[in-house]
C-alpha atoms as a PDB file:
ATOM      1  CA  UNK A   1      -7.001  -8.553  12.242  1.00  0.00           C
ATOM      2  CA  UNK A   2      -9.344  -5.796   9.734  1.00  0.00           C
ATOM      3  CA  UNK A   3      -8.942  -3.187  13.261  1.00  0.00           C
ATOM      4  CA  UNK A   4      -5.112  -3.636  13.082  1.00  0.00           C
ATOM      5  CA  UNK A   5      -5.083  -3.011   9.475  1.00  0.00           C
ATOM      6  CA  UNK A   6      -7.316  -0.161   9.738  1.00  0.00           C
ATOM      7  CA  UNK A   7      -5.646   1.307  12.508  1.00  0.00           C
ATOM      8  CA  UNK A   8      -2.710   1.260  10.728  1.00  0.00           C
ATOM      9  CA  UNK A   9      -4.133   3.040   7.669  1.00  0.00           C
ATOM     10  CA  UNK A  10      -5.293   5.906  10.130  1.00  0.00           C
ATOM     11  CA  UNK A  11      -2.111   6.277  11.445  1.00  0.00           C
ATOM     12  CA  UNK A  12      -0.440   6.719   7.738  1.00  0.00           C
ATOM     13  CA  UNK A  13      -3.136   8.752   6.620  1.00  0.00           C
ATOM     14  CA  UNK A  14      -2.456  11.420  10.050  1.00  0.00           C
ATOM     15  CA  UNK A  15       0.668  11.179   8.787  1.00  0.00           C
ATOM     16  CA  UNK A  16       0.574  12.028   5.314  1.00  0.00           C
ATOM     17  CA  UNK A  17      -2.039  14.675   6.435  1.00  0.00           C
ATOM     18  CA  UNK A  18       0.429  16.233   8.585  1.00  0.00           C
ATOM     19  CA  UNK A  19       3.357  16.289   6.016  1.00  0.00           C
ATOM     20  CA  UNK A  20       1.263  17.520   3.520  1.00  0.00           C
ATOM     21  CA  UNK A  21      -0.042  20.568   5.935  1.00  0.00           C
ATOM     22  CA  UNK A  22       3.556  20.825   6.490  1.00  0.00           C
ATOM     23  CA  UNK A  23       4.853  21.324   3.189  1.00  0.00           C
ATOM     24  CA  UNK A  24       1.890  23.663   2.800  1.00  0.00           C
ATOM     25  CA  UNK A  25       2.449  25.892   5.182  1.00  0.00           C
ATOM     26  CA  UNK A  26       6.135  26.237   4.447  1.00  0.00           C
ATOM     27  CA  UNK A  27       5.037  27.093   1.126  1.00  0.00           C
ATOM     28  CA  UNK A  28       2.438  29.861   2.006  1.00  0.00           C
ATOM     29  CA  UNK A  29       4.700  31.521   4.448  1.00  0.00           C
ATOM     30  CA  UNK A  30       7.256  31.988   1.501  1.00  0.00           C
ATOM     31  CA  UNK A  31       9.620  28.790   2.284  1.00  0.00           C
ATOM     32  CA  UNK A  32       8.835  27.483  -1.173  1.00  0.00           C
ATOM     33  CA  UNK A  33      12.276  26.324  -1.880  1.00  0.00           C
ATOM     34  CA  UNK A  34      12.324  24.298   1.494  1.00  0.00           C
ATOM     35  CA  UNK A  35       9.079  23.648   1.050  1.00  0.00           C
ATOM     36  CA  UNK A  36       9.993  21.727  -2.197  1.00  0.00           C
ATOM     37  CA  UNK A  37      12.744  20.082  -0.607  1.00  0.00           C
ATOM     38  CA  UNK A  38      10.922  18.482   2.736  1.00  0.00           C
ATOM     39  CA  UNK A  39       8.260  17.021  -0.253  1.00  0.00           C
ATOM     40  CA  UNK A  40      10.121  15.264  -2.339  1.00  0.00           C
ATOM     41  CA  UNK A  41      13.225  14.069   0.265  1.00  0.00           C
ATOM     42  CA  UNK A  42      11.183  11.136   1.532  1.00  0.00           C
ATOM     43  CA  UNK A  43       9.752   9.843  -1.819  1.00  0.00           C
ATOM     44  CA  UNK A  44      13.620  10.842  -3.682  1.00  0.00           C
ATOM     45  CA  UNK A  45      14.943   8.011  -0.747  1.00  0.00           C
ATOM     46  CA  UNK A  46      12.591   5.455  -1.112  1.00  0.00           C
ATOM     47  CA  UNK A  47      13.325   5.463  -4.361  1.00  0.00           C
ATOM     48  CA  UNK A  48      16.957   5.591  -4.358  1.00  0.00           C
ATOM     49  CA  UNK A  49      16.506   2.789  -1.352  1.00  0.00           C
ATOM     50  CA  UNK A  50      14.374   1.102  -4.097  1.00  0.00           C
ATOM     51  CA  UNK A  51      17.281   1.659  -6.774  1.00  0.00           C
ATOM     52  CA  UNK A  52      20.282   0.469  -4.854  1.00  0.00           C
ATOM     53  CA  UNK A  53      18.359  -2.851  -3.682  1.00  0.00           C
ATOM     54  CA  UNK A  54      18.160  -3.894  -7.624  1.00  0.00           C
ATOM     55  CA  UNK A  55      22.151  -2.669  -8.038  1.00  0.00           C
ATOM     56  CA  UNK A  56      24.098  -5.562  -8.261  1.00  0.00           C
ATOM     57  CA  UNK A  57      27.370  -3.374  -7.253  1.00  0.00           C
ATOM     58  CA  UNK A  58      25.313  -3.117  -3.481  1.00  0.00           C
ATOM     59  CA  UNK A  59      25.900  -6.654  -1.583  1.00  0.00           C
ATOM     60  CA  UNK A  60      23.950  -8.334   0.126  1.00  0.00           C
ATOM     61  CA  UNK A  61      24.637  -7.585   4.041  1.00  0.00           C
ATOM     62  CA  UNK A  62      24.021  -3.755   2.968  1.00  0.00           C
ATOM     63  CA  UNK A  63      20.878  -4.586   0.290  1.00  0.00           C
ATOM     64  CA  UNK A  64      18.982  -6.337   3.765  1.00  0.00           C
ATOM     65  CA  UNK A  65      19.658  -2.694   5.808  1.00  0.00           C
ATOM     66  CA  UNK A  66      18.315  -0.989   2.943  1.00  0.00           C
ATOM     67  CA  UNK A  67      15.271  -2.980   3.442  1.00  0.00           C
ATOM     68  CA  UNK A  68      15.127  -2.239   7.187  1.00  0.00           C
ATOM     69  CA  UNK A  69      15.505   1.478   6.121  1.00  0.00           C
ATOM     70  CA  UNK A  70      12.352   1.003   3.321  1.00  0.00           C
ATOM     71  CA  UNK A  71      10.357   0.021   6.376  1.00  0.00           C
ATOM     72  CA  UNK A  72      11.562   3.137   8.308  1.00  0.00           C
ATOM     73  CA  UNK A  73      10.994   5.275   5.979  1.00  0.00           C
ATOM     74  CA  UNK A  74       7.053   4.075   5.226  1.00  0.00           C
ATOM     75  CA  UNK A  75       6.184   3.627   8.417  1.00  0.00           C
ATOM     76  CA  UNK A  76       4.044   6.063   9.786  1.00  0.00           C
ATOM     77  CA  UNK A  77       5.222   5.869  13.418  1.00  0.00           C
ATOM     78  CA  UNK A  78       8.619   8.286  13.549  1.00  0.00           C
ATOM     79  CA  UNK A  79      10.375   9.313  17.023  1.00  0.00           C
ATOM     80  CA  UNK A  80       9.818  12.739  15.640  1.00  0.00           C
ATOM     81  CA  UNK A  81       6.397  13.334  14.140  1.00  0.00           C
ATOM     82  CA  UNK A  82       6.713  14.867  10.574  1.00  0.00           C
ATOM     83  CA  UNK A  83       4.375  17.636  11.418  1.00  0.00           C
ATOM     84  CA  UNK A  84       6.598  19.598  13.781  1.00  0.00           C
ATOM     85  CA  UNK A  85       8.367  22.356  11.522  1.00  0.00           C
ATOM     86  CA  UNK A  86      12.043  21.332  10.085  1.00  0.00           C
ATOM     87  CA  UNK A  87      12.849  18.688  12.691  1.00  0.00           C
ATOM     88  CA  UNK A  88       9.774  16.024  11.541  1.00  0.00           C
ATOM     89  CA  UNK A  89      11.792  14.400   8.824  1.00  0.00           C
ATOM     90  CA  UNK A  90      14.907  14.797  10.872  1.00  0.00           C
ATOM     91  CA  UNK A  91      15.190  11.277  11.860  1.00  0.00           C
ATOM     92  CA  UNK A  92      14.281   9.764   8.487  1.00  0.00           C
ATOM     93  CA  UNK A  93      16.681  11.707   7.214  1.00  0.00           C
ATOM     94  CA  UNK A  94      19.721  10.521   9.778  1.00  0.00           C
ATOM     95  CA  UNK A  95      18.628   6.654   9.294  1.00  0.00           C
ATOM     96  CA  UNK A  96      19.183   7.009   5.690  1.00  0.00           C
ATOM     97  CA  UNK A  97      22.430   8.937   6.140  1.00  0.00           C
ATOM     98  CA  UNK A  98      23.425   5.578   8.052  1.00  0.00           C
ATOM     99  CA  UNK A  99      22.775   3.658   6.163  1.00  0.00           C
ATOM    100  CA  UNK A 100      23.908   5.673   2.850  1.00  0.00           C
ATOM    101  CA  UNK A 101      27.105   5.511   4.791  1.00  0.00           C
ATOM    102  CA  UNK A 102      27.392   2.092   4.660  1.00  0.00           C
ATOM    103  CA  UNK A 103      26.080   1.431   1.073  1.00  0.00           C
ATOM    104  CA  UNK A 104      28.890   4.021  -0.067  1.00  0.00           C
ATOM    105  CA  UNK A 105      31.471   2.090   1.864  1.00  0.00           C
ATOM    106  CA  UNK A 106      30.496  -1.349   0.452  1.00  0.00           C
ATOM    107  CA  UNK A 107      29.105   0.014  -3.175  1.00  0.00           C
ATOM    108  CA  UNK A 108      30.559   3.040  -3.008  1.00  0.00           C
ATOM    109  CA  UNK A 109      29.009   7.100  -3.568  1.00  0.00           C
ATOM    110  CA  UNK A 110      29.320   6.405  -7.471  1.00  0.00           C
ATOM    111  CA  UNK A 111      26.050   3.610  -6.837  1.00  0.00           C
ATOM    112  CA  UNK A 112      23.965   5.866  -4.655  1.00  0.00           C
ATOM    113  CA  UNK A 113      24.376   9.003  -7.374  1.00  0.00           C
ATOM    114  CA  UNK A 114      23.255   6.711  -9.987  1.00  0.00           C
ATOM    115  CA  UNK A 115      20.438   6.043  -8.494  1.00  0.00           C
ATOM    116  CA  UNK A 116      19.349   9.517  -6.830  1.00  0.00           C
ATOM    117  CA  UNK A 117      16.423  11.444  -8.894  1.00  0.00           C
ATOM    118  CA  UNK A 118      16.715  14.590  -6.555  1.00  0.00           C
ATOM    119  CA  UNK A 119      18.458  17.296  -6.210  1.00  0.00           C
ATOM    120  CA  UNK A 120      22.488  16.990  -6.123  1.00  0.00           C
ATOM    121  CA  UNK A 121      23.050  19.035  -3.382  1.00  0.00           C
ATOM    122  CA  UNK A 122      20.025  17.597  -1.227  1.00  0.00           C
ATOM    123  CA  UNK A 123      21.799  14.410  -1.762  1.00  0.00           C
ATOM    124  CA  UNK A 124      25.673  15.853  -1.075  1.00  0.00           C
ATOM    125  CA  UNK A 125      23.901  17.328   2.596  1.00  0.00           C
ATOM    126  CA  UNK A 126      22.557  13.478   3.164  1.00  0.00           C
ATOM    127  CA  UNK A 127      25.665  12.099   2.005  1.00  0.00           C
ATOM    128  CA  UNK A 128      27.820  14.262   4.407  1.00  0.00           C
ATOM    129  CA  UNK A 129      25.415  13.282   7.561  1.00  0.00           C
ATOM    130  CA  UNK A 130      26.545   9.745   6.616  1.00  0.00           C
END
């Protein structure tokens, strides 16, 4: 069981490695604003994930895929890996729109802006994918 654990901790730490080299290099090449953006999108959804589970306007059916979505979004297996320039957060990004889309229909957008600490408009391009 330790080797399963570990192994898992080398896969999260490639990954942070890689989205952190990412970033990076968007930033020395001049892309600071995207740069900034592709940073703090996946820790501004866990914490709005983390937000809307403790929202008492979000029921229950939608509060468990928010959870499912949590796990998606820590895990550090992705079908796209998050080191391959704009696309690697791609498909963390279009699992939360899904499931944004269905918080907003059963809590509606009012719940998810409440709880987003991002940028508006990062959240308004999110919002529309959903």
């Amino acid at each position: 069981m330790p080797t399963d654990i570990a192994g898992w901790l080398v896969a999260f730490a490639i990954v942070v490695l890689a989205y952190v080299t990412f970033v990076a290099l968007l930033y020395v090449v001049g892309k600071r604003l995207i740069a900034r953006e592709v940073a703090l999108l996946v820790p501004n959804l866990l914490a709005l994930f983390r937000g809307l589970l403790a929202d008492q306007r979000v029921p229950l059916p939608a509060k468990l895929l928010l959870v499912l979505g949590l796990l998606w979004l820590a895990s550090p297996i992705d079908l796209i890996p998050e080191f391959i320039p704009f696309v690697g957060p791609l498909d963390d990004v279009i699992v939360a729109a899904v499931i944004l889309g269905v918080v907003s229909r059963a809590a509606g957008r009012q719940a998810i802006r409440d709880h987003w600490h991002g940028d508006a408009t990062i959240l308004a391009r999110v919002l529309r994918l959903a």
